[in-house]
C-alpha atoms as a PDB file:
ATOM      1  CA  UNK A   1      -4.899  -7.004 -42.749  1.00  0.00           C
ATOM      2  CA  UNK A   2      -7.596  -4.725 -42.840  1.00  0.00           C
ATOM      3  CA  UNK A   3      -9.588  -6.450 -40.203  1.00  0.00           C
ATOM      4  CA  UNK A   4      -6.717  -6.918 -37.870  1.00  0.00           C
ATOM      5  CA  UNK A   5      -5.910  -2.980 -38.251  1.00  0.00           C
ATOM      6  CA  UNK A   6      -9.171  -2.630 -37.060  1.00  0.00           C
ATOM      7  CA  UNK A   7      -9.011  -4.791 -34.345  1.00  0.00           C
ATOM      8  CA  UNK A   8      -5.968  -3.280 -32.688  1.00  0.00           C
ATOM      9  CA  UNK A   9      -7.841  -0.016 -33.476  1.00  0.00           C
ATOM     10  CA  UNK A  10     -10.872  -1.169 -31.362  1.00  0.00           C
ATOM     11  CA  UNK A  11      -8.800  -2.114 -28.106  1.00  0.00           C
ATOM     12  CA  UNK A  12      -6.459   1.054 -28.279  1.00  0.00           C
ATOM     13  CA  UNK A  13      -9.683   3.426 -28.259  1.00  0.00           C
ATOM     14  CA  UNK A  14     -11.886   0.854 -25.593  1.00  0.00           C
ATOM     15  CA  UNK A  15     -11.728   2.836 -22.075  1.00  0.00           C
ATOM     16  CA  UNK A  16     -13.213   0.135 -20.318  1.00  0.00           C
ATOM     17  CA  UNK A  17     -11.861   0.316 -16.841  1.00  0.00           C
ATOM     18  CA  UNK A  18     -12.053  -2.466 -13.776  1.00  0.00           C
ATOM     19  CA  UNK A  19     -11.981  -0.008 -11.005  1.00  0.00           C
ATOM     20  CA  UNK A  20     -11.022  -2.440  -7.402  1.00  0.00           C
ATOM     21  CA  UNK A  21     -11.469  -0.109  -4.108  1.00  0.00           C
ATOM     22  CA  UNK A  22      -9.917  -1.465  -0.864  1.00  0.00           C
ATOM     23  CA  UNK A  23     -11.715   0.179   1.990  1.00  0.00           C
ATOM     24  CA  UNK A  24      -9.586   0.286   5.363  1.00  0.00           C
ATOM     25  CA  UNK A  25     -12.914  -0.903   8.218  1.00  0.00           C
ATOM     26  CA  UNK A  26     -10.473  -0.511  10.838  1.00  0.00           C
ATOM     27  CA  UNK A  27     -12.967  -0.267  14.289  1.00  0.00           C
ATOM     28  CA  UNK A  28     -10.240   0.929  16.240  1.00  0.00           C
ATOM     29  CA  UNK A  29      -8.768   3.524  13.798  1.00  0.00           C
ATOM     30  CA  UNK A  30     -12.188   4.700  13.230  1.00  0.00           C
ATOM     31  CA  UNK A  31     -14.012   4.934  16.671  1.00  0.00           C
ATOM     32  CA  UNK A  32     -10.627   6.805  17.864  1.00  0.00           C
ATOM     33  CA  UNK A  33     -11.520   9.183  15.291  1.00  0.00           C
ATOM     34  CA  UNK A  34     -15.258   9.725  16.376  1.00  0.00           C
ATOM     35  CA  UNK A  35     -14.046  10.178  19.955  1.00  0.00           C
ATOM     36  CA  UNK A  36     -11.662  12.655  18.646  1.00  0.00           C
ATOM     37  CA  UNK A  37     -14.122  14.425  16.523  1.00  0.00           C
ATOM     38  CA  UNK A  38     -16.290  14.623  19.472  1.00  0.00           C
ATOM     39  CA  UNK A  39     -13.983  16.398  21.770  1.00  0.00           C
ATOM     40  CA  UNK A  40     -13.355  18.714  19.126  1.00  0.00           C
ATOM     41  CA  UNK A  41      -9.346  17.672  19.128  1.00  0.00           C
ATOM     42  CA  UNK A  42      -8.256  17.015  16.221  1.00  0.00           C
ATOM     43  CA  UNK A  43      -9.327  19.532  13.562  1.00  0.00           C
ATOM     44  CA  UNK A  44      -7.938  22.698  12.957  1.00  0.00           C
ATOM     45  CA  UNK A  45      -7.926  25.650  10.398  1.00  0.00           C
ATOM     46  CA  UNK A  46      -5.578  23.473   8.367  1.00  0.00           C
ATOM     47  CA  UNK A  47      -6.871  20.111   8.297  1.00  0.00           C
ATOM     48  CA  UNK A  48     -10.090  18.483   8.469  1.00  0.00           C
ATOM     49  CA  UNK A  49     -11.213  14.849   8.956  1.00  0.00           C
ATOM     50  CA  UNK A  50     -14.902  13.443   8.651  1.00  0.00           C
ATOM     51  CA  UNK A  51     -16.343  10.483  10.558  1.00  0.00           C
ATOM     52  CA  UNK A  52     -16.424   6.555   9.078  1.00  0.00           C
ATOM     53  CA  UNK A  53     -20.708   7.739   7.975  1.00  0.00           C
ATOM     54  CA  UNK A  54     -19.682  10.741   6.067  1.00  0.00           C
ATOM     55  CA  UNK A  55     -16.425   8.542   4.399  1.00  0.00           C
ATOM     56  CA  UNK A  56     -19.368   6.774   3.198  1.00  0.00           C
ATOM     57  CA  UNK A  57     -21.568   9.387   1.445  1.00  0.00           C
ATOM     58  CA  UNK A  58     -18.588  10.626  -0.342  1.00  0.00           C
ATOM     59  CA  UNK A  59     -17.690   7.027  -1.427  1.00  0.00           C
ATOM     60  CA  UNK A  60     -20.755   6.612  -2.727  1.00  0.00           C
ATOM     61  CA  UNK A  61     -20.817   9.620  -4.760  1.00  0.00           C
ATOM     62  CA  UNK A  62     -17.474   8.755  -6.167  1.00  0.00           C
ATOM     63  CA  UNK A  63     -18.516   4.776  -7.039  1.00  0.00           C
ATOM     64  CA  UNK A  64     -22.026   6.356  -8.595  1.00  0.00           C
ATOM     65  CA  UNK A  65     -19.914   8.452 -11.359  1.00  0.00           C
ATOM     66  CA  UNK A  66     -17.647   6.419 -12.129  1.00  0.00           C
ATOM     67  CA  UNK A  67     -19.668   3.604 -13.282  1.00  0.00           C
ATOM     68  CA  UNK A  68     -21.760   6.514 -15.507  1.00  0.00           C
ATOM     69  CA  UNK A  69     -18.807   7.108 -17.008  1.00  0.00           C
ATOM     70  CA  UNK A  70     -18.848   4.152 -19.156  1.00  0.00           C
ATOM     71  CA  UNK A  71     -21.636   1.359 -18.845  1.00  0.00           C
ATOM     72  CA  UNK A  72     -19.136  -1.669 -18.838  1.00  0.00           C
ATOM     73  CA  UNK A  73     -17.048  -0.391 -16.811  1.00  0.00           C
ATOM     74  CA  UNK A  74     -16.566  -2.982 -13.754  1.00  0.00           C
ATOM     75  CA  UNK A  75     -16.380  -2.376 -10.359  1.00  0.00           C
ATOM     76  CA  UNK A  76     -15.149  -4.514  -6.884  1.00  0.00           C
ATOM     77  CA  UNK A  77     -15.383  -2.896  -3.268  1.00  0.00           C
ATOM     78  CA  UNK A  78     -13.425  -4.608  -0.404  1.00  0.00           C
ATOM     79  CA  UNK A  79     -13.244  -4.518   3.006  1.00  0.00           C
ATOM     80  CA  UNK A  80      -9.967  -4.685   5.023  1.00  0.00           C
ATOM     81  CA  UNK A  81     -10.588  -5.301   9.146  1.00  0.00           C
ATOM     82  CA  UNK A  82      -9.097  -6.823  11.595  1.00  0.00           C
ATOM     83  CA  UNK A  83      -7.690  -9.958  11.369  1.00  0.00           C
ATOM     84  CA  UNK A  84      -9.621 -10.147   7.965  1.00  0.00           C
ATOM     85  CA  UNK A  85     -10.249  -8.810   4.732  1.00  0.00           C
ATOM     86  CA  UNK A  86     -14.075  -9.867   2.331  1.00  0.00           C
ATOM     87  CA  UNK A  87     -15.741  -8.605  -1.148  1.00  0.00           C
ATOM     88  CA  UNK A  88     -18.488  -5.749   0.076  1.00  0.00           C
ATOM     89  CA  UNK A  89     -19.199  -5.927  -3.938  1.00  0.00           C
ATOM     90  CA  UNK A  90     -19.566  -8.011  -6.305  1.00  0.00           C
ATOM     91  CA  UNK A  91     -21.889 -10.532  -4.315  1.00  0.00           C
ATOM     92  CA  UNK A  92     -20.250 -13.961  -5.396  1.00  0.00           C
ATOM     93  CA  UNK A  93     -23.563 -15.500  -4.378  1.00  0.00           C
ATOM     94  CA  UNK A  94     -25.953 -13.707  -6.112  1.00  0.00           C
ATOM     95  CA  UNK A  95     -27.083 -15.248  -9.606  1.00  0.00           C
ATOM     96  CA  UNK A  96     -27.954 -12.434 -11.426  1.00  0.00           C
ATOM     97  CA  UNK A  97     -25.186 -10.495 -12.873  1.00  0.00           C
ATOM     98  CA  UNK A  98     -26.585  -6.849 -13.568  1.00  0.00           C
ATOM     99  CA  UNK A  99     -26.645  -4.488 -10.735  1.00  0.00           C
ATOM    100  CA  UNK A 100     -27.680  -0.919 -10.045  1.00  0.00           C
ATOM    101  CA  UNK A 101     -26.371   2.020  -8.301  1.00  0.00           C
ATOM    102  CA  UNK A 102     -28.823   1.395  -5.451  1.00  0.00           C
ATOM    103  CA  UNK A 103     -27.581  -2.363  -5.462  1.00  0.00           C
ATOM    104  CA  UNK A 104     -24.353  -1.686  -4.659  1.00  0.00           C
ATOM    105  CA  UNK A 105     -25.432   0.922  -2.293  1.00  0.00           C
ATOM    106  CA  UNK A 106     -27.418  -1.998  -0.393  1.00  0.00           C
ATOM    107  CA  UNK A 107     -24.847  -4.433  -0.577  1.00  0.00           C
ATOM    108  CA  UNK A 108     -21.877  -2.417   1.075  1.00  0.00           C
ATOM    109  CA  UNK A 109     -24.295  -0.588   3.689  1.00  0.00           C
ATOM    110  CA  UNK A 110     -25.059  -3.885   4.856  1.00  0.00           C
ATOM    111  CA  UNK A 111     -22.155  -5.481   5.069  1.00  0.00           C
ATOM    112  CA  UNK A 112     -20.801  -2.815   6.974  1.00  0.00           C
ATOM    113  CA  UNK A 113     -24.074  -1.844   9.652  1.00  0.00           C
ATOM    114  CA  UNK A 114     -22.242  -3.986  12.129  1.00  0.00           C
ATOM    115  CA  UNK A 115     -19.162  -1.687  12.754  1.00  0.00           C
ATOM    116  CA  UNK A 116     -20.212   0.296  15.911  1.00  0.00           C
ATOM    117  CA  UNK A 117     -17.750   2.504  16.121  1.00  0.00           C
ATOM    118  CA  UNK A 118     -18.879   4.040  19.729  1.00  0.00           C
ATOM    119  CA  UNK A 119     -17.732   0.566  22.122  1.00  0.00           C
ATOM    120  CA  UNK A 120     -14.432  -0.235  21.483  1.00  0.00           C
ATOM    121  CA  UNK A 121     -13.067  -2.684  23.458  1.00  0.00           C
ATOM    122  CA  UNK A 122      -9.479  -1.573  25.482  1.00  0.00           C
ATOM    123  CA  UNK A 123      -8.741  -4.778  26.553  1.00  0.00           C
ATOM    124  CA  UNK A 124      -8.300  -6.456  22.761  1.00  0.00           C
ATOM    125  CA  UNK A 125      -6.141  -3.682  21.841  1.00  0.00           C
ATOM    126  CA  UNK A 126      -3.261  -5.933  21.665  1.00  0.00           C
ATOM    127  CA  UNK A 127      -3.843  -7.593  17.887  1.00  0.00           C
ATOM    128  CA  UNK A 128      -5.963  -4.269  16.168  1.00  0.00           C
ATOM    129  CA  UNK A 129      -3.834  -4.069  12.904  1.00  0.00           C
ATOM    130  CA  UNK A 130      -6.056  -4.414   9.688  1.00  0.00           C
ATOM    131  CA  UNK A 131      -5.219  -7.206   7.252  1.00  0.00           C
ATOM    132  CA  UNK A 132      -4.225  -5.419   4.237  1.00  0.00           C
ATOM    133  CA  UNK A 133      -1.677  -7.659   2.713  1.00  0.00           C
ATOM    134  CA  UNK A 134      -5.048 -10.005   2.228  1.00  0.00           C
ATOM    135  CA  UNK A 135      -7.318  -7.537   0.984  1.00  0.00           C
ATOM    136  CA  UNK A 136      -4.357  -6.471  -1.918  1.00  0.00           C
ATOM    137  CA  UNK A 137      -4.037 -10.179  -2.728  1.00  0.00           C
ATOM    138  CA  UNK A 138      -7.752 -10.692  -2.918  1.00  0.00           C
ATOM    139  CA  UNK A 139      -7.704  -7.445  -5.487  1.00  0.00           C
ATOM    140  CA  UNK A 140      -5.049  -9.199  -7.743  1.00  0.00           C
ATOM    141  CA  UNK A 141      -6.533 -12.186  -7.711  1.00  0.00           C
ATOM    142  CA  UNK A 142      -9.609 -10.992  -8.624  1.00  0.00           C
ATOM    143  CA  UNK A 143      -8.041  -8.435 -11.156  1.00  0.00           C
ATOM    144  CA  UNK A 144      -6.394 -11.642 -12.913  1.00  0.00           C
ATOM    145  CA  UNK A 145      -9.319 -13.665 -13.153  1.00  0.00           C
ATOM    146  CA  UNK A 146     -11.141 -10.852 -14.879  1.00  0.00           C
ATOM    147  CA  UNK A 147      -8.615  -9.885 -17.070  1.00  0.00           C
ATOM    148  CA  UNK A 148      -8.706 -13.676 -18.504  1.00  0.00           C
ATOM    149  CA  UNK A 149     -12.300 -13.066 -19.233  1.00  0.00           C
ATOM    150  CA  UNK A 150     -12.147  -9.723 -20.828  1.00  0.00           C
ATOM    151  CA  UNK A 151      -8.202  -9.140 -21.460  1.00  0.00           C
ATOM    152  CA  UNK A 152      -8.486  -5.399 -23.369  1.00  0.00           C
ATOM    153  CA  UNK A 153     -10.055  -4.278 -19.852  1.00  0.00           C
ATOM    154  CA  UNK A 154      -7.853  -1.810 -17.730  1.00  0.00           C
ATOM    155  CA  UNK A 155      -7.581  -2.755 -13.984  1.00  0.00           C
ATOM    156  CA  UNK A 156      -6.838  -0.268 -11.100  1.00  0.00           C
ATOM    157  CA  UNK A 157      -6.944  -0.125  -7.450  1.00  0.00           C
ATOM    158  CA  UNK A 158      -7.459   2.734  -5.151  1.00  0.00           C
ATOM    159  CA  UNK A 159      -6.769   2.012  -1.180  1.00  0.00           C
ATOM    160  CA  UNK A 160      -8.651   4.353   1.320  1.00  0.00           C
ATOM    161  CA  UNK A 161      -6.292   3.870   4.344  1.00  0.00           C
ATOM    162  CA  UNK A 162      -6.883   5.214   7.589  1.00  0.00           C
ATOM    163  CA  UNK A 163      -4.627   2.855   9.878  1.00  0.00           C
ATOM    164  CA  UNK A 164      -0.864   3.221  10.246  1.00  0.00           C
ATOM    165  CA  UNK A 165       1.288   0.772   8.599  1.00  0.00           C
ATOM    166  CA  UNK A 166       2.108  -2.796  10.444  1.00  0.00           C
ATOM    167  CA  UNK A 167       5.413  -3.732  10.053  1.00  0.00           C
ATOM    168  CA  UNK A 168       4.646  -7.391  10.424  1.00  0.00           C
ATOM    169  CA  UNK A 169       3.514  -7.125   6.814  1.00  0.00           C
ATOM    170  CA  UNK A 170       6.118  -5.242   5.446  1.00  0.00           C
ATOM    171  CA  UNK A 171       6.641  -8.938   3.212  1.00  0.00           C
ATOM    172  CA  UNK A 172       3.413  -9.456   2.169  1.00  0.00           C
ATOM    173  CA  UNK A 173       2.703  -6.302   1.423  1.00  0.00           C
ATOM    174  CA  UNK A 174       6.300  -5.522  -1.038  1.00  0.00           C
ATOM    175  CA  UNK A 175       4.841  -9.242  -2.941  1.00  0.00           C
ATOM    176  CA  UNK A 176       1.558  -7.670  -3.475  1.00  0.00           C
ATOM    177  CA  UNK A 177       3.126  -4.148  -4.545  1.00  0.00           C
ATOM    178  CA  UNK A 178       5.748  -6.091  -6.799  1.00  0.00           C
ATOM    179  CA  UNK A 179       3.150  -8.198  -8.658  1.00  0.00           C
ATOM    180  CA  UNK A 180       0.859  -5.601  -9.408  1.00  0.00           C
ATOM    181  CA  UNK A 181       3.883  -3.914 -10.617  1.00  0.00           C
ATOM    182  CA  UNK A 182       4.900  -6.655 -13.171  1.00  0.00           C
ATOM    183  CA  UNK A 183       1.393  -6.978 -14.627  1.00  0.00           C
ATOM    184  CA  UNK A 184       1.106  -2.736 -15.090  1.00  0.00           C
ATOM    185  CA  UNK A 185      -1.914  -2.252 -12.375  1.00  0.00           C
ATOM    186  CA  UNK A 186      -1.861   1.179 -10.957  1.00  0.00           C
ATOM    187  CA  UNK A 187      -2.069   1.874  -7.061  1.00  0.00           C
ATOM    188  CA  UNK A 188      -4.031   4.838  -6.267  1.00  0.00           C
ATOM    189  CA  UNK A 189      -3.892   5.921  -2.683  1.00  0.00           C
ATOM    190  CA  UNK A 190      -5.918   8.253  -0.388  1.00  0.00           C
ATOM    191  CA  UNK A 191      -4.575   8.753   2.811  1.00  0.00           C
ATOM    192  CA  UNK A 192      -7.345   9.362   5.617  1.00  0.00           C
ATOM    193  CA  UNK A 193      -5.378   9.144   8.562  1.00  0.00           C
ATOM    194  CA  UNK A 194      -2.907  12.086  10.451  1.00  0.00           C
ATOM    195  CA  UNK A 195       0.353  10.539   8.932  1.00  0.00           C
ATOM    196  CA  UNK A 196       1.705   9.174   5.586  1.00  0.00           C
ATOM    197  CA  UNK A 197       2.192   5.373   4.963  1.00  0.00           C
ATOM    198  CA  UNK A 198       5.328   4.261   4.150  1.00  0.00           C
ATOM    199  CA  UNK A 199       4.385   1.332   2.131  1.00  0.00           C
ATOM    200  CA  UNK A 200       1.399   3.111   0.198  1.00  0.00           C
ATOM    201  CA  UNK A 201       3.764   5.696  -0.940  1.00  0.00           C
ATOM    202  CA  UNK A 202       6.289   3.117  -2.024  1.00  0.00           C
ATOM    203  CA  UNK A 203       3.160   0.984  -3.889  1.00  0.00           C
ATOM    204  CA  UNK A 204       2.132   4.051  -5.927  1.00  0.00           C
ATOM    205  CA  UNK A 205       5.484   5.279  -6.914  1.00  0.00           C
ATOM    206  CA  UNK A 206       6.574   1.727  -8.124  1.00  0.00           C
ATOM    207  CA  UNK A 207       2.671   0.744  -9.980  1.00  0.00           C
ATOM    208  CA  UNK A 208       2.999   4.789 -11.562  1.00  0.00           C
ATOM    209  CA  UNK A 209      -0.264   5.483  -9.344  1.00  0.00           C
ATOM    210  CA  UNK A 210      -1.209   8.326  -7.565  1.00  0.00           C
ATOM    211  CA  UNK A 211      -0.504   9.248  -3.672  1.00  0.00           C
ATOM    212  CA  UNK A 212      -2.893  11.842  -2.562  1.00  0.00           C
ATOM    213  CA  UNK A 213      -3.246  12.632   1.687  1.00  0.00           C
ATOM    214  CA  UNK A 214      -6.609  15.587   1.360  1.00  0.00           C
ATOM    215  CA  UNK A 215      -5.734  18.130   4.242  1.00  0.00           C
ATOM    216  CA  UNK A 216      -9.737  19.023   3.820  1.00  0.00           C
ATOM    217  CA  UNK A 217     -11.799  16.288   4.032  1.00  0.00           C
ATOM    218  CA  UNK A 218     -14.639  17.612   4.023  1.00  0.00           C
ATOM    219  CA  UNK A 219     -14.330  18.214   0.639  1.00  0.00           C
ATOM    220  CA  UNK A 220     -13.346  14.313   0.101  1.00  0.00           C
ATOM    221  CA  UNK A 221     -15.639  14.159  -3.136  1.00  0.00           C
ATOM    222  CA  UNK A 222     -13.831  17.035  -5.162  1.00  0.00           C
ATOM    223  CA  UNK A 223     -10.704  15.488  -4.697  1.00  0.00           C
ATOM    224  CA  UNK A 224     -11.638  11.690  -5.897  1.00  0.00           C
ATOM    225  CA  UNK A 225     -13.552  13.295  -8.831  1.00  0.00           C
ATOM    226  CA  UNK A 226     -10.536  15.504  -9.788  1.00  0.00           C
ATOM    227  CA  UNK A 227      -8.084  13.044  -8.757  1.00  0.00           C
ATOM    228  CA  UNK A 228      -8.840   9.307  -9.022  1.00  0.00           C
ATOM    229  CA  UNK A 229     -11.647   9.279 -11.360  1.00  0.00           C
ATOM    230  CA  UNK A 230      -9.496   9.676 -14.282  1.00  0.00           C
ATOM    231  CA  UNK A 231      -8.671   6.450 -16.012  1.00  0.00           C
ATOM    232  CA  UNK A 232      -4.421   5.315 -16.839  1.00  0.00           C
ATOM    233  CA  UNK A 233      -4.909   6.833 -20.570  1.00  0.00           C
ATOM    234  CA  UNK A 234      -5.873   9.949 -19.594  1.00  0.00           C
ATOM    235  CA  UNK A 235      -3.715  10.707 -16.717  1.00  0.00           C
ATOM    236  CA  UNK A 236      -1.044  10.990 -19.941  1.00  0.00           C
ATOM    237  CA  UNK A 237      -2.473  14.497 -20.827  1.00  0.00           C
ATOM    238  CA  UNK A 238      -2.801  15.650 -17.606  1.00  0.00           C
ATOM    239  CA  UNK A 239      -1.014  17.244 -14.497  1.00  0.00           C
ATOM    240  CA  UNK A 240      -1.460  14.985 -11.682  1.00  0.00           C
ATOM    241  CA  UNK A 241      -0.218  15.648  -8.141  1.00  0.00           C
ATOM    242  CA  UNK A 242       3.428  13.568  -7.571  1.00  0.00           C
ATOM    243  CA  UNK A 243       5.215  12.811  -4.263  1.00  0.00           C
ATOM    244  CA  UNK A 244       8.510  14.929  -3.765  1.00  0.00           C
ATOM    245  CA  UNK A 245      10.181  12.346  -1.877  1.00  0.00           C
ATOM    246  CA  UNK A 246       9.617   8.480  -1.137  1.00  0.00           C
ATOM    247  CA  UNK A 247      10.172   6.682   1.871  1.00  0.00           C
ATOM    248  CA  UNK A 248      12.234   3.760   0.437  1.00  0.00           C
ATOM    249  CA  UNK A 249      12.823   1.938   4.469  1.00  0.00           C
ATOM    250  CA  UNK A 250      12.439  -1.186   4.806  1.00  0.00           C
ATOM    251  CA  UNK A 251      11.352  -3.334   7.803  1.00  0.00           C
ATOM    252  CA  UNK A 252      13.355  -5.724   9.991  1.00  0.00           C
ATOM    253  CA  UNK A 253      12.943  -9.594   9.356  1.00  0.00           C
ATOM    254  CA  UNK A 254      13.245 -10.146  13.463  1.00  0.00           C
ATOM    255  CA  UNK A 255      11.219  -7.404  14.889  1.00  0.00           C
ATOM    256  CA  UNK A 256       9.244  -5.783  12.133  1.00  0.00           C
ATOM    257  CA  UNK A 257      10.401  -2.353  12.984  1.00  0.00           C
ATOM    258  CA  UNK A 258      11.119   0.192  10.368  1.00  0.00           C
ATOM    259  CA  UNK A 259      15.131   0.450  10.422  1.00  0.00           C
ATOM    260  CA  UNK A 260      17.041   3.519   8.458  1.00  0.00           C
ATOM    261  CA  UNK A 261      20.783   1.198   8.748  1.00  0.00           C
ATOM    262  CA  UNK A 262      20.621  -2.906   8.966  1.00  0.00           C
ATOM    263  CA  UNK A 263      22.722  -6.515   8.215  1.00  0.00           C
ATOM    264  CA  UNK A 264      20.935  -7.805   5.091  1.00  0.00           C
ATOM    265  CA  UNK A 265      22.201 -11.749   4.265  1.00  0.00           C
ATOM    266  CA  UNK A 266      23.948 -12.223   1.253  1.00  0.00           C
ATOM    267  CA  UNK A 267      21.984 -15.742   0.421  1.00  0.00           C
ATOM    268  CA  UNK A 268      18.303 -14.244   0.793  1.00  0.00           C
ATOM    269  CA  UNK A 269      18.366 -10.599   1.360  1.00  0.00           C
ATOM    270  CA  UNK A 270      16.633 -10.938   4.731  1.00  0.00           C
ATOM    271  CA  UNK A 271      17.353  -7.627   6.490  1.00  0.00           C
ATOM    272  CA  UNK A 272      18.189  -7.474   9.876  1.00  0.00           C
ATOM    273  CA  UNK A 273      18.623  -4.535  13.233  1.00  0.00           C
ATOM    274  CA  UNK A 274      21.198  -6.272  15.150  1.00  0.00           C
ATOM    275  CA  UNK A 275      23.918  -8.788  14.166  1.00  0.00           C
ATOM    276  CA  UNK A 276      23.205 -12.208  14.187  1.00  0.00           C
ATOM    277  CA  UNK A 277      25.769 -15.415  13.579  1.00  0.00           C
ATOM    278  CA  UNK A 278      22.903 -17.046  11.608  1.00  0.00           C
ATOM    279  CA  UNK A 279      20.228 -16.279   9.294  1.00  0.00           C
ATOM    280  CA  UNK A 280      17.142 -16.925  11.244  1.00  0.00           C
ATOM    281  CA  UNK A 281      15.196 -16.880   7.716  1.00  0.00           C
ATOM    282  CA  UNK A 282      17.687 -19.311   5.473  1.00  0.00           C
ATOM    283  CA  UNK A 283      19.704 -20.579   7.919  1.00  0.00           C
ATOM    284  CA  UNK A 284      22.679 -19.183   6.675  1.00  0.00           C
ATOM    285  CA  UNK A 285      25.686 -19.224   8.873  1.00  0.00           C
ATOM    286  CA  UNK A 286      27.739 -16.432   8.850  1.00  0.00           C
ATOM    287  CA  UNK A 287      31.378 -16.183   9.139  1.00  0.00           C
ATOM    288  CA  UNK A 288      32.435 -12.360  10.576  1.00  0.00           C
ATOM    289  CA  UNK A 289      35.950 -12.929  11.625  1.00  0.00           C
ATOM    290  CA  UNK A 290      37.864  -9.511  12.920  1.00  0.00           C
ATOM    291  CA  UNK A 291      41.503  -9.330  13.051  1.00  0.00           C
ATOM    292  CA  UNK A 292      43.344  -6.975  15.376  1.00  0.00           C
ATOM    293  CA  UNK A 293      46.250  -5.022  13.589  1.00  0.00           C
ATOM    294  CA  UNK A 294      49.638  -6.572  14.270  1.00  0.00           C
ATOM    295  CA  UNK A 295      52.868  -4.007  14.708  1.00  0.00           C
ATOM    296  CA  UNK A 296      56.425  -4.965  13.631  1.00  0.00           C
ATOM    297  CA  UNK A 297      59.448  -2.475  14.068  1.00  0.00           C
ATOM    298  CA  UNK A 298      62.096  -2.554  11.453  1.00  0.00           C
ATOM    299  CA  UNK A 299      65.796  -1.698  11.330  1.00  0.00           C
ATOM    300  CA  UNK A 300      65.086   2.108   9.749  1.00  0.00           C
ATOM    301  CA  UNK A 301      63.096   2.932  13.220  1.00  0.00           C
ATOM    302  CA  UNK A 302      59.037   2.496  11.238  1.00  0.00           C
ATOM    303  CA  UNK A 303      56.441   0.720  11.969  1.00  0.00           C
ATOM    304  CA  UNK A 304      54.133  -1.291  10.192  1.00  0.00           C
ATOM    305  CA  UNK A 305      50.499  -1.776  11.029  1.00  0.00           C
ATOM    306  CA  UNK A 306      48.855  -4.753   9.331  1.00  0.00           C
ATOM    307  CA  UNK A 307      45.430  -5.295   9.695  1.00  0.00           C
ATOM    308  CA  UNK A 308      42.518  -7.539   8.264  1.00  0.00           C
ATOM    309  CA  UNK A 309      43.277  -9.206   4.868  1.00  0.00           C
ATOM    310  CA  UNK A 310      46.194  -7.867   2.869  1.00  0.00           C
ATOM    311  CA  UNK A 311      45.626  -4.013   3.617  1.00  0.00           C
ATOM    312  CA  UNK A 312      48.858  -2.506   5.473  1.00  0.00           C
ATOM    313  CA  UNK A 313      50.032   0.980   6.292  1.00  0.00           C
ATOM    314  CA  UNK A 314      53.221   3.000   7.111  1.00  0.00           C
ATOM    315  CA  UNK A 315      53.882   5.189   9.756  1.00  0.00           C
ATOM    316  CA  UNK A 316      57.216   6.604  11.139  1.00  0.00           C
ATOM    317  CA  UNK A 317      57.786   6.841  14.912  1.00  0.00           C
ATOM    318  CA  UNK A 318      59.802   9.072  16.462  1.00  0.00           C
END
């Protein structure tokens, strides 16, 4: 008994946190922001954005203290770009196992000196939508094959999104956001770009993670510090900023667009923008039949309208 009390003692009080960062590497949502930048366009005395090199610096800082927090804490950075999503860090083919703050700093640096941010292409602006529903299965995945290893270890992921939300995803993405909801994994998420994402904000209210969108950021590092640094036990004791509303749409199963009113089926909840006599994702045929109201006059001089199913009403004419 004793030993068992002690036990249950040890993995209440173990803060040993697996921290999984999903970096958006979008070239296009970047570059447009260094051409921006350069005109001098897009800041103003309220808001403030930095360039994909200064992102960087201030992820860096943010990485370095949280792994000083705690020495086994464990850490995974991934990339999400276009058409793609890979593991920055951990490198799955390196042997040795220990790693240093100027390892990781090597290892993500390099993976990413490719990205030139100053030619973007025009012409392949047709498919320039970053793969995120991969990189958030990639985290879970990972997440659940290191929580078999260590099982008292407490997993979190924190998004850095820059892009704006593909509807084409909307599926993927709600599995991903519903899974990590089942098995308790938070969704932190820092919003880089000039407007709100509908499904982040939906992934972080559902996981009980935090939604944060820095008007300065400039001053990126004071907010992840402040903000996402904290582990889940802690956030318990302390006042941490909450979304005042959520944007609960969802997208359209036939032309991924965001709809506010739509047919849903009644077999597989596929939801729909225009009416359809079939269920293009279960086949379901449906059967909308519309009956026109029929009049009969009686002998007291009123009329009575019937109309669909058994539903009638009175009216006197004069």
């Amino acid at each position: 008994m004793e030993n068992n009390s002690i036990a249950n003692n040890i993995d209440e009080d173990d803060d040993t946190s697996l921290l999984v960062i999903i970096v958006d590497c979008n070239i296009y949502s970047w570059g447009n922001r260094e051409k921006l930048l350069k005109e001098g366009t897009l800041n103003d005395e309220k808001k403030t954005y930095i360039t994909f090199s200064k992102f960087l610096e201030h992820l860096m800082v943010f990485i370095n203290a949280y792994l000083m927090l705690n020495q086994e804490n464990q850490l995974s950075v991934l990339c999400s770009k276009i058409g793609k999503s890979e593991f920055l860090f951990p490198n799955h083919t390196a042997n040795d196992p220990l790693y240093s703050e100027k390892t990781i700093q090597e290892q993500i640096l390099h993976k990413l000196q490719n990205m030139d941010l100053n030619n973007i292409n025009e012409t392949e602006e047709r498919n320039i939508s970053s793969s995120f529903s991969a990189a958030m299965s990639m985290a879970l995945c990972y997440i659940s094959r290191i929580k078999k290893a260590t099982p008292t270890i407490r997993p979190r992921i924190v998004v850095f999104n820059v892009s704006p939300d593909v509807s084409a995803q909307y599926i993927s993405v709600m599995n991903c956001i519903f899974s990590a909801q089942k098995q308790s994994i938070p969704v932190d998420c820092c919003i880089l770009s000039q407007t709100d994402s509908t499904f982040l904000q939906q992934a972080s209210h559902l996981t009980n993670g935090v939604y944060l969108k820095p008007q300065n950021q400039q001053q990126l590092t004071q907010y992840l510090l402040s903000t996402f640094l904290i582990d889940t036990y802690s956030r318990k004791f302390l006042a941490y900023p909450t979304l005042k509303s959520v944007d609960y749409r969802a997208s359209c199963f036939c032309h991924k667009k965001i709809v506010d009113i739509g047919f849903v089926c009644s077999v597989c909840l596929s939801i729909f923008c225009k009416y359809s006599s079939s269920c293009s994702t279960c086949g379901t045929k449906f059967s909308l039949k519309i009956e026109l109201p029929k009049k009969t006059t009686t002998a007291n001089n009123t009329t009575t309208v019937i109309g669909g199913g058994n539903q009638s009403a009175t009216a006197s004419t004069k």
